[in-house]
PDB file of N, CA and C in Angstrom:
ATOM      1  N   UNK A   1     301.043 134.681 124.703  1.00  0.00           N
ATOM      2  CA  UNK A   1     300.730 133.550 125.571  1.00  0.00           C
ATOM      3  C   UNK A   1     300.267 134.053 126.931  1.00  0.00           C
ATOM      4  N   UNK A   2     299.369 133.301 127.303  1.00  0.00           N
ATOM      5  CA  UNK A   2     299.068 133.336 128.643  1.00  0.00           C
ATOM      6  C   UNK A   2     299.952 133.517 130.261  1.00  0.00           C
ATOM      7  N   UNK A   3     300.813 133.174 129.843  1.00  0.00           N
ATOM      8  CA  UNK A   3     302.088 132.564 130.844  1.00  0.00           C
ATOM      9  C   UNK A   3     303.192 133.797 130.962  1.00  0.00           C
ATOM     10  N   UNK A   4     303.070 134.403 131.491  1.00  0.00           N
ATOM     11  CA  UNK A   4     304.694 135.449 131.122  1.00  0.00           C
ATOM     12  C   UNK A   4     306.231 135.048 131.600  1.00  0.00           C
ATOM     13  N   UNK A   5     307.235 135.210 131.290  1.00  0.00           N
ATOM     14  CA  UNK A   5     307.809 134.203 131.181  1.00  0.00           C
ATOM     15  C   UNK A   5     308.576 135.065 132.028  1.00  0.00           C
ATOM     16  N   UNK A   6     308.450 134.983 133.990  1.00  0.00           N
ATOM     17  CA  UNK A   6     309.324 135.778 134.489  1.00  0.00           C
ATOM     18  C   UNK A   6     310.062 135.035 135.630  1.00  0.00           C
ATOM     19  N   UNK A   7     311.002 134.980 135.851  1.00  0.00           N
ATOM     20  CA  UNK A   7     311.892 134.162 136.853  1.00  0.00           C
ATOM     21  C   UNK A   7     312.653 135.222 138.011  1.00  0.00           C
ATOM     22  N   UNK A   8     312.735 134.692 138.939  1.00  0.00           N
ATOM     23  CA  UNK A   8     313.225 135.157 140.033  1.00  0.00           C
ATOM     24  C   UNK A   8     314.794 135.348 140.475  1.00  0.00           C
ATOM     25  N   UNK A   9     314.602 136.752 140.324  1.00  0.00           N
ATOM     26  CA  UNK A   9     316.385 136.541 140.378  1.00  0.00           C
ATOM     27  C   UNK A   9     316.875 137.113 141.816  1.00  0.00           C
ATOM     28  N   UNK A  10     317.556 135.923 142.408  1.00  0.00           N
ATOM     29  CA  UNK A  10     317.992 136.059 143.450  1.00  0.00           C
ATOM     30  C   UNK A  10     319.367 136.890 144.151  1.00  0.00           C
ATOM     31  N   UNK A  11     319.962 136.773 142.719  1.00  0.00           N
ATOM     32  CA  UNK A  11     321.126 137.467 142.938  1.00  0.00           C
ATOM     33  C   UNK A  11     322.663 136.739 143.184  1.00  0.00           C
ATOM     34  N   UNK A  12     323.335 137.632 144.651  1.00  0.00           N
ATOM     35  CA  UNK A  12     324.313 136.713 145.136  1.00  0.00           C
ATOM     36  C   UNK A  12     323.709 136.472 146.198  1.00  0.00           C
ATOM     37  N   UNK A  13     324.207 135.027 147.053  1.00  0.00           N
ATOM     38  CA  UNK A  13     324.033 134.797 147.751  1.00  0.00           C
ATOM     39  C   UNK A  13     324.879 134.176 148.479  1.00  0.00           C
ATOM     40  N   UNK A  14     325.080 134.495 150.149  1.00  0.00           N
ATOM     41  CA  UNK A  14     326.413 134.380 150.681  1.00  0.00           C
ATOM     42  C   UNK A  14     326.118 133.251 151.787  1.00  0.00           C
ATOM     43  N   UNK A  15     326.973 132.048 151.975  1.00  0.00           N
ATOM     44  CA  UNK A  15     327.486 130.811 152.960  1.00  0.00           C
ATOM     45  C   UNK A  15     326.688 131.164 154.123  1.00  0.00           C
ATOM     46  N   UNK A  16     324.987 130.108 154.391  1.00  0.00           N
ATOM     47  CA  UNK A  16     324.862 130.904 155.884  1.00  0.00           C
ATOM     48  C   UNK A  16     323.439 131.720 155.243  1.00  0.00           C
ATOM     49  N   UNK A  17     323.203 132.260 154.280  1.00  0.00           N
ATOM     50  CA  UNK A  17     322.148 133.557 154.408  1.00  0.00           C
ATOM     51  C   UNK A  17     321.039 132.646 154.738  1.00  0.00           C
ATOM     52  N   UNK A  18     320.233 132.764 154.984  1.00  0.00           N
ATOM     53  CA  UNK A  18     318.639 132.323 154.580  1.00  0.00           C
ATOM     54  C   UNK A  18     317.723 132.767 153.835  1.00  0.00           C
ATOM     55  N   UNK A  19     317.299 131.850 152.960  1.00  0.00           N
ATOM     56  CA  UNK A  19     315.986 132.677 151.426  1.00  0.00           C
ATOM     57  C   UNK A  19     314.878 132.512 151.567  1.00  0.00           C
ATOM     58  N   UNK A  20     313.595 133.275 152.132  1.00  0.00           N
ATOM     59  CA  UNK A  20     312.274 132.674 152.320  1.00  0.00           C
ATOM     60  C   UNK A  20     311.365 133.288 150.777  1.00  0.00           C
ATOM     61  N   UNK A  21     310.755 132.705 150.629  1.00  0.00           N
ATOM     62  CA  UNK A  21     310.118 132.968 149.497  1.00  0.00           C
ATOM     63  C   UNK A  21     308.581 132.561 149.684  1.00  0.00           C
ATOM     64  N   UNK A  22     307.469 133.803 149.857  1.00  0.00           N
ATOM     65  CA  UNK A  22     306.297 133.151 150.440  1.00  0.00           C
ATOM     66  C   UNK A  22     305.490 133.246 148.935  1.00  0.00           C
ATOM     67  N   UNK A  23     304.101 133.140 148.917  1.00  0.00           N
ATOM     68  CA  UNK A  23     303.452 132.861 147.530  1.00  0.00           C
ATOM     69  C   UNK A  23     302.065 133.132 148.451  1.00  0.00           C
ATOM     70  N   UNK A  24     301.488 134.318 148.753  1.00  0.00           N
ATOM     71  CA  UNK A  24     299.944 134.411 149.303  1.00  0.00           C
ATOM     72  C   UNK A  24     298.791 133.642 148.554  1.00  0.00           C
ATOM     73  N   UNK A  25     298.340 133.105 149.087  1.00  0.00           N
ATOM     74  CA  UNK A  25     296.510 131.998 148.419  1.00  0.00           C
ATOM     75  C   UNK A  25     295.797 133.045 149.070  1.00  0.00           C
ATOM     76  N   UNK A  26     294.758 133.142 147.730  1.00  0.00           N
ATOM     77  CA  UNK A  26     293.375 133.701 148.099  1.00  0.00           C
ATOM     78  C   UNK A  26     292.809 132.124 148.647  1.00  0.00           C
ATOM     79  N   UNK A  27     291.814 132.815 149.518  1.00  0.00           N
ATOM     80  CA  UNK A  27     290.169 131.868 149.859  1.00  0.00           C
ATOM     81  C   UNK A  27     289.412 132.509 149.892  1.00  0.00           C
ATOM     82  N   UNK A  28     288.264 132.039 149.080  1.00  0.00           N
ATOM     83  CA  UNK A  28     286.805 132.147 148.783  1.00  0.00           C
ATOM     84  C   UNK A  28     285.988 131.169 148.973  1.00  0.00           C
ATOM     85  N   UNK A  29     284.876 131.571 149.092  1.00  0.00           N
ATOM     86  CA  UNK A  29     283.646 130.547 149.211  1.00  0.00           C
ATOM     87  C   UNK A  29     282.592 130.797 147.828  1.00  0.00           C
ATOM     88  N   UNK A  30     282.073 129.560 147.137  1.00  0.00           N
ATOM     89  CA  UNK A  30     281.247 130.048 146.185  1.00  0.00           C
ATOM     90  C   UNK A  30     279.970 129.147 146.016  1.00  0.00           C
ATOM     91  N   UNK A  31     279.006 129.515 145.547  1.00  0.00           N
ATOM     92  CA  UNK A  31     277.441 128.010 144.931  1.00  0.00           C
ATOM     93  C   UNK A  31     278.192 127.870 143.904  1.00  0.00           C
ATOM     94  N   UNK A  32     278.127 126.901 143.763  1.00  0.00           N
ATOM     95  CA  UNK A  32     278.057 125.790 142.549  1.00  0.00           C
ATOM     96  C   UNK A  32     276.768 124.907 142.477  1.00  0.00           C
ATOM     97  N   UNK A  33     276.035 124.817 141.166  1.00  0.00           N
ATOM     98  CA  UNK A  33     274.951 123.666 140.666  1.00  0.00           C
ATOM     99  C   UNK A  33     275.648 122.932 139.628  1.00  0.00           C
ATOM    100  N   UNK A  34     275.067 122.226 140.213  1.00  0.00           N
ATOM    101  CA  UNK A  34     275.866 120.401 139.718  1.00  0.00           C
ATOM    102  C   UNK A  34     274.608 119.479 140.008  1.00  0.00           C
ATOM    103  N   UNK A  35     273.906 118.424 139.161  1.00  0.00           N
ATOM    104  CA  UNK A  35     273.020 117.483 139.058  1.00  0.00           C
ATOM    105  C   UNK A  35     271.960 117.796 139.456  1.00  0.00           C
ATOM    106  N   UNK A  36     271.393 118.999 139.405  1.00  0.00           N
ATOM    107  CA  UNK A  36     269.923 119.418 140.356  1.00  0.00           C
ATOM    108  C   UNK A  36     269.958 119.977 141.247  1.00  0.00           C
ATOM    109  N   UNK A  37     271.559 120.031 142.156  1.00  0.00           N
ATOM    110  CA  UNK A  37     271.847 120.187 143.345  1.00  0.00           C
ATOM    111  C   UNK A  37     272.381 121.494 143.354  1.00  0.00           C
ATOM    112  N   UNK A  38     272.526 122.195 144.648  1.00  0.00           N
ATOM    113  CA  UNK A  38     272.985 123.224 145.024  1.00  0.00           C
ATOM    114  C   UNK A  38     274.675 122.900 145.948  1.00  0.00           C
ATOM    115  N   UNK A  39     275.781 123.819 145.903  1.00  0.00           N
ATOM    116  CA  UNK A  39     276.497 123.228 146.741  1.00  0.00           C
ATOM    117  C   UNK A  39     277.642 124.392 146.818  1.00  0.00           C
ATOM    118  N   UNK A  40     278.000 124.717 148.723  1.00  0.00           N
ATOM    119  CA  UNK A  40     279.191 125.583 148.733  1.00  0.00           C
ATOM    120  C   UNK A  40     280.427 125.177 148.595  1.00  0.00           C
ATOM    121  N   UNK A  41     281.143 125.775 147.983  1.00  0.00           N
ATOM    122  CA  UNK A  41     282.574 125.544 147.879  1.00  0.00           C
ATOM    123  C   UNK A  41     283.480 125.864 148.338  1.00  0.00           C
ATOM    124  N   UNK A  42     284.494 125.875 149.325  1.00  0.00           N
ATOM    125  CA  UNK A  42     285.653 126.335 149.753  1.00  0.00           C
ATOM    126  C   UNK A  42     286.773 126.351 148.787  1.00  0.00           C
ATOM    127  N   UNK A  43     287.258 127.599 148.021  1.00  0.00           N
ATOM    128  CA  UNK A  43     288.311 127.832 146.940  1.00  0.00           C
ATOM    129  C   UNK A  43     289.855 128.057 148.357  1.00  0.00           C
ATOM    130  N   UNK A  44     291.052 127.473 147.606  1.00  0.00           N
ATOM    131  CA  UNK A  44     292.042 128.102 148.107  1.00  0.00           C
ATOM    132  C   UNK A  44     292.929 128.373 147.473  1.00  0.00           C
ATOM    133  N   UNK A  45     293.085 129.771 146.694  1.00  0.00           N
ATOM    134  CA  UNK A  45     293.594 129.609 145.359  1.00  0.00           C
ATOM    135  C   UNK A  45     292.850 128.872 144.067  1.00  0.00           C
ATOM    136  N   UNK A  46     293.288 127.749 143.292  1.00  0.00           N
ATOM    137  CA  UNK A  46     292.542 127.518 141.654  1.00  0.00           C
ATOM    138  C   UNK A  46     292.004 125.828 142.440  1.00  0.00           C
ATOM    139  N   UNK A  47     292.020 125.909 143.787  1.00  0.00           N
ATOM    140  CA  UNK A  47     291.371 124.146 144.273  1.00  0.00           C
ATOM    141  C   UNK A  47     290.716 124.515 145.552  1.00  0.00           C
ATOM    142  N   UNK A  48     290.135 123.581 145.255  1.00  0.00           N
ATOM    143  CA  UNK A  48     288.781 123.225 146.402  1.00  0.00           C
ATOM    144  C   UNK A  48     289.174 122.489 147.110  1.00  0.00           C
ATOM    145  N   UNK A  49     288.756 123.522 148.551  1.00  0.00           N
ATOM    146  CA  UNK A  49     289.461 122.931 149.662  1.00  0.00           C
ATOM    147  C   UNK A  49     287.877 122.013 150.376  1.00  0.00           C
ATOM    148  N   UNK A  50     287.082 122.246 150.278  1.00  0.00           N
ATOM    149  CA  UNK A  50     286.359 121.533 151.101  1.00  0.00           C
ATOM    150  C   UNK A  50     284.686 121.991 149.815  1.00  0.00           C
ATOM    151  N   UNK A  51     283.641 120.925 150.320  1.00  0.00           N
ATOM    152  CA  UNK A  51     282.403 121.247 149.764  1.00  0.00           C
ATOM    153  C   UNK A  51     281.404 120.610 150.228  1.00  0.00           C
ATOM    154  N   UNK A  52     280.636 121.180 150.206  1.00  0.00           N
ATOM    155  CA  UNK A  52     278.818 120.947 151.502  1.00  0.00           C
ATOM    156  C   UNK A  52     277.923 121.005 150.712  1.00  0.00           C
ATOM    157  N   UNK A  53     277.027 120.005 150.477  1.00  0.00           N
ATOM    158  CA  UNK A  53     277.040 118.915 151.383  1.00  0.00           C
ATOM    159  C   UNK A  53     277.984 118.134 150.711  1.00  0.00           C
ATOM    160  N   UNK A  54     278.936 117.404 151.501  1.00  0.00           N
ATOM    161  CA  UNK A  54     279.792 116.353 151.264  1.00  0.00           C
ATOM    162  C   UNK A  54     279.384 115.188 150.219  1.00  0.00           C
ATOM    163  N   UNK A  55     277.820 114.705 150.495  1.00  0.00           N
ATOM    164  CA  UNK A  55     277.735 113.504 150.022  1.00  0.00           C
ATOM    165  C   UNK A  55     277.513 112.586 150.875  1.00  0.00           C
ATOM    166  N   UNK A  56     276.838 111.147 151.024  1.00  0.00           N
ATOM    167  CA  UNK A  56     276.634 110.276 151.686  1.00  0.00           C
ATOM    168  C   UNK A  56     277.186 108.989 151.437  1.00  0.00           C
ATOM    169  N   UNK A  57     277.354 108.896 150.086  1.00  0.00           N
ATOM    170  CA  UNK A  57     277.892 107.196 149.926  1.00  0.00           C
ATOM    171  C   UNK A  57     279.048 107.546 149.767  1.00  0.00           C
ATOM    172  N   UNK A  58     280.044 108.521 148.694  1.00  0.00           N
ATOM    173  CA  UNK A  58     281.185 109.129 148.180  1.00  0.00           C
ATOM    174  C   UNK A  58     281.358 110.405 148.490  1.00  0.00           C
ATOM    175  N   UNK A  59     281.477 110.978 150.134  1.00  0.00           N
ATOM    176  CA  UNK A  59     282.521 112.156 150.573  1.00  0.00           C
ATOM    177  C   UNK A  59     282.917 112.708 150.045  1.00  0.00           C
ATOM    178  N   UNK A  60     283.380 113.714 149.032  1.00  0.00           N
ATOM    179  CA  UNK A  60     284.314 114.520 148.559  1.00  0.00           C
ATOM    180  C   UNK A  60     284.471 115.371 149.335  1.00  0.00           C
ATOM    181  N   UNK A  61     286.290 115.608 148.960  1.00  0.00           N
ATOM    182  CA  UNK A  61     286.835 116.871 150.066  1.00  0.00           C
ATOM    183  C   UNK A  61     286.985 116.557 151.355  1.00  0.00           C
ATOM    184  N   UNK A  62     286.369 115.314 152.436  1.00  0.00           N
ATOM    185  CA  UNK A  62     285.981 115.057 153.558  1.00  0.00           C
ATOM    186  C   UNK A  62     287.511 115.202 154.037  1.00  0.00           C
ATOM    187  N   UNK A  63     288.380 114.315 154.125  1.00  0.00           N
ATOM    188  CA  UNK A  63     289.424 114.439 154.799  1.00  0.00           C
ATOM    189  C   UNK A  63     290.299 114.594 153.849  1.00  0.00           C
ATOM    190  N   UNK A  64     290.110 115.833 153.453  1.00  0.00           N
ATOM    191  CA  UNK A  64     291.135 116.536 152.577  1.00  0.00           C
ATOM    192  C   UNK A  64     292.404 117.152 154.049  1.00  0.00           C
ATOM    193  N   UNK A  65     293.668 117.424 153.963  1.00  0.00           N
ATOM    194  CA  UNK A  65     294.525 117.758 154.505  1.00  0.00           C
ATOM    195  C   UNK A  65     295.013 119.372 154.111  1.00  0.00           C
ATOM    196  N   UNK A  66     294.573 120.782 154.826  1.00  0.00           N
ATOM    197  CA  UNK A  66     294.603 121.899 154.397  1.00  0.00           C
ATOM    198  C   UNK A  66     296.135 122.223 155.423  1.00  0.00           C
ATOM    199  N   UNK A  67     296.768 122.852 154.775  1.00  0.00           N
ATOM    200  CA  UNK A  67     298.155 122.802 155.696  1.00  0.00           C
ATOM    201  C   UNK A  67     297.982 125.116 155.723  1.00  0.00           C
ATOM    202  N   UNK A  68     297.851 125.580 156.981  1.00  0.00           N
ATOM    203  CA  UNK A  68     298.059 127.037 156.735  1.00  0.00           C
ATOM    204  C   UNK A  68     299.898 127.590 156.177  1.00  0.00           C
ATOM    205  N   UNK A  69     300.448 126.408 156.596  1.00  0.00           N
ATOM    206  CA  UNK A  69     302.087 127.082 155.925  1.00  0.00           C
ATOM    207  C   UNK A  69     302.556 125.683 155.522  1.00  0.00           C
ATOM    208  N   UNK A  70     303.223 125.642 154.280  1.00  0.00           N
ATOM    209  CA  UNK A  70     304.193 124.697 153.719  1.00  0.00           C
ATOM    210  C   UNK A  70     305.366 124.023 154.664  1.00  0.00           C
ATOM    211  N   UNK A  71     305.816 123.184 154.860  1.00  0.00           N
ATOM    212  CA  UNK A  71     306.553 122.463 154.613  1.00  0.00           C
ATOM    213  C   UNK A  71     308.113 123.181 154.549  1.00  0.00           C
ATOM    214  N   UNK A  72     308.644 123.307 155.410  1.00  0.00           N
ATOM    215  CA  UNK A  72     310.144 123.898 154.855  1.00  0.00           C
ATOM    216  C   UNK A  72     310.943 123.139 154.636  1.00  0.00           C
ATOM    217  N   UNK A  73     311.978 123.380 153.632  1.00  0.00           N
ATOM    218  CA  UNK A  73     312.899 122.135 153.291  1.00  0.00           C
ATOM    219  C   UNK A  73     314.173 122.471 152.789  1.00  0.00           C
ATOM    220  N   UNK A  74     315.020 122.324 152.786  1.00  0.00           N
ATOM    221  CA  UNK A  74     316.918 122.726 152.681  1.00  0.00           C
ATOM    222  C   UNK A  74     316.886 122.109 151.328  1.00  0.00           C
ATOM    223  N   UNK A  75     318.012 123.114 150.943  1.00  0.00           N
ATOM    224  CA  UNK A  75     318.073 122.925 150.023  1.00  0.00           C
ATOM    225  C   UNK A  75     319.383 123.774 149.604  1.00  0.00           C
ATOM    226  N   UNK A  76     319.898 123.499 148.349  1.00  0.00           N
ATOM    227  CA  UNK A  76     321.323 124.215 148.078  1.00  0.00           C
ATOM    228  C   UNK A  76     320.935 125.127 146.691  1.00  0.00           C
ATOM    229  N   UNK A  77     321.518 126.031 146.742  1.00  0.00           N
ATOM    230  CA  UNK A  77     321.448 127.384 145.830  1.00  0.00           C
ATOM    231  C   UNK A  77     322.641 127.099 144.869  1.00  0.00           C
ATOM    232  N   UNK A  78     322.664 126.626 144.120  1.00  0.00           N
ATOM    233  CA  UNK A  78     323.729 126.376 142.436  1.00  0.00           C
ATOM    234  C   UNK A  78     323.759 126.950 141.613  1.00  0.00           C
ATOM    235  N   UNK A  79     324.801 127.873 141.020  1.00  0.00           N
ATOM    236  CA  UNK A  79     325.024 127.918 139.990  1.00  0.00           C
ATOM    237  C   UNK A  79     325.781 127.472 138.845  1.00  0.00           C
ATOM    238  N   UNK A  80     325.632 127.112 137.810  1.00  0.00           N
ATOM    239  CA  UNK A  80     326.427 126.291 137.347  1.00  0.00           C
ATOM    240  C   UNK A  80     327.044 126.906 136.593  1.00  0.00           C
ATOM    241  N   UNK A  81     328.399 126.780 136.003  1.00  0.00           N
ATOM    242  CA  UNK A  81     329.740 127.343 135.868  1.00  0.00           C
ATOM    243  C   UNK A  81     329.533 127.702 134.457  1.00  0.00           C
ATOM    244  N   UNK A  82     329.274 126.697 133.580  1.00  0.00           N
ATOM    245  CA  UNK A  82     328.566 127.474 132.272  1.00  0.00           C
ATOM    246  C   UNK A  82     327.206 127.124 132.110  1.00  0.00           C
ATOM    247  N   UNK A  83     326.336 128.071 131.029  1.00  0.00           N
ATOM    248  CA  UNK A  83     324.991 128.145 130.980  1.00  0.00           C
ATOM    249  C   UNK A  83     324.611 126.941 129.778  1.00  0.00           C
ATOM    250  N   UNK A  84     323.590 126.100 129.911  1.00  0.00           N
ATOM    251  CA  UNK A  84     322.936 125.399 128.936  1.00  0.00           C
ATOM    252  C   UNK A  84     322.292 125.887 127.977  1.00  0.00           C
ATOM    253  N   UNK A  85     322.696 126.088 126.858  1.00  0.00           N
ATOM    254  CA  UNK A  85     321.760 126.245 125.477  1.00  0.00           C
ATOM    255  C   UNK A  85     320.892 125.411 124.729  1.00  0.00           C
ATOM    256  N   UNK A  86     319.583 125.691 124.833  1.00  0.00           N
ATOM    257  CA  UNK A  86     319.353 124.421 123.983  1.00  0.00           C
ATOM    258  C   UNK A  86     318.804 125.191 122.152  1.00  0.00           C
TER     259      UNK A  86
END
């Protein structure tokens, strides 16, 4: 399969630590032809962040929202006492 099946093991973790976990995006720029037309693309990672020419009646990408860092958010670290089998 395509997918390798690898998970992140954090370990122990002690009352108080802090866990950052970053994930780097490529960006690229590429042509794309589409309907006759010529057109650049802004990749960020496997999505398109922006594309020129936009369009006149239907914008695409126009006020797309590109964030340079995520969102941080709390959260609790669990383990649970016995393991699920399915």
């Amino acid at each position: 399969m395509w997918v390798k099946q690898c998970f992140l093991a954090l370990g122990e973790a002690r009352e108080g630590e802090k866990i950052t976990i970053t994930f780097p995006v490529s960006e690229r720029q590429t042509v794309e032809k589409a309907v006759g037309q010529q057109f650049v693309a802004q990749w960020r990672g496997d999505d398109v962040i922006r594309l020129s020419p936009e369009g006149r009646h239907h914008p695409f990408y126009s006020d797309r929202k590109v964030y340079d860092k995520a969102p941080m958010r709390e959260g609790d670290y669990r383990r649970l006492e016995q393991e699920f089998y399915w």
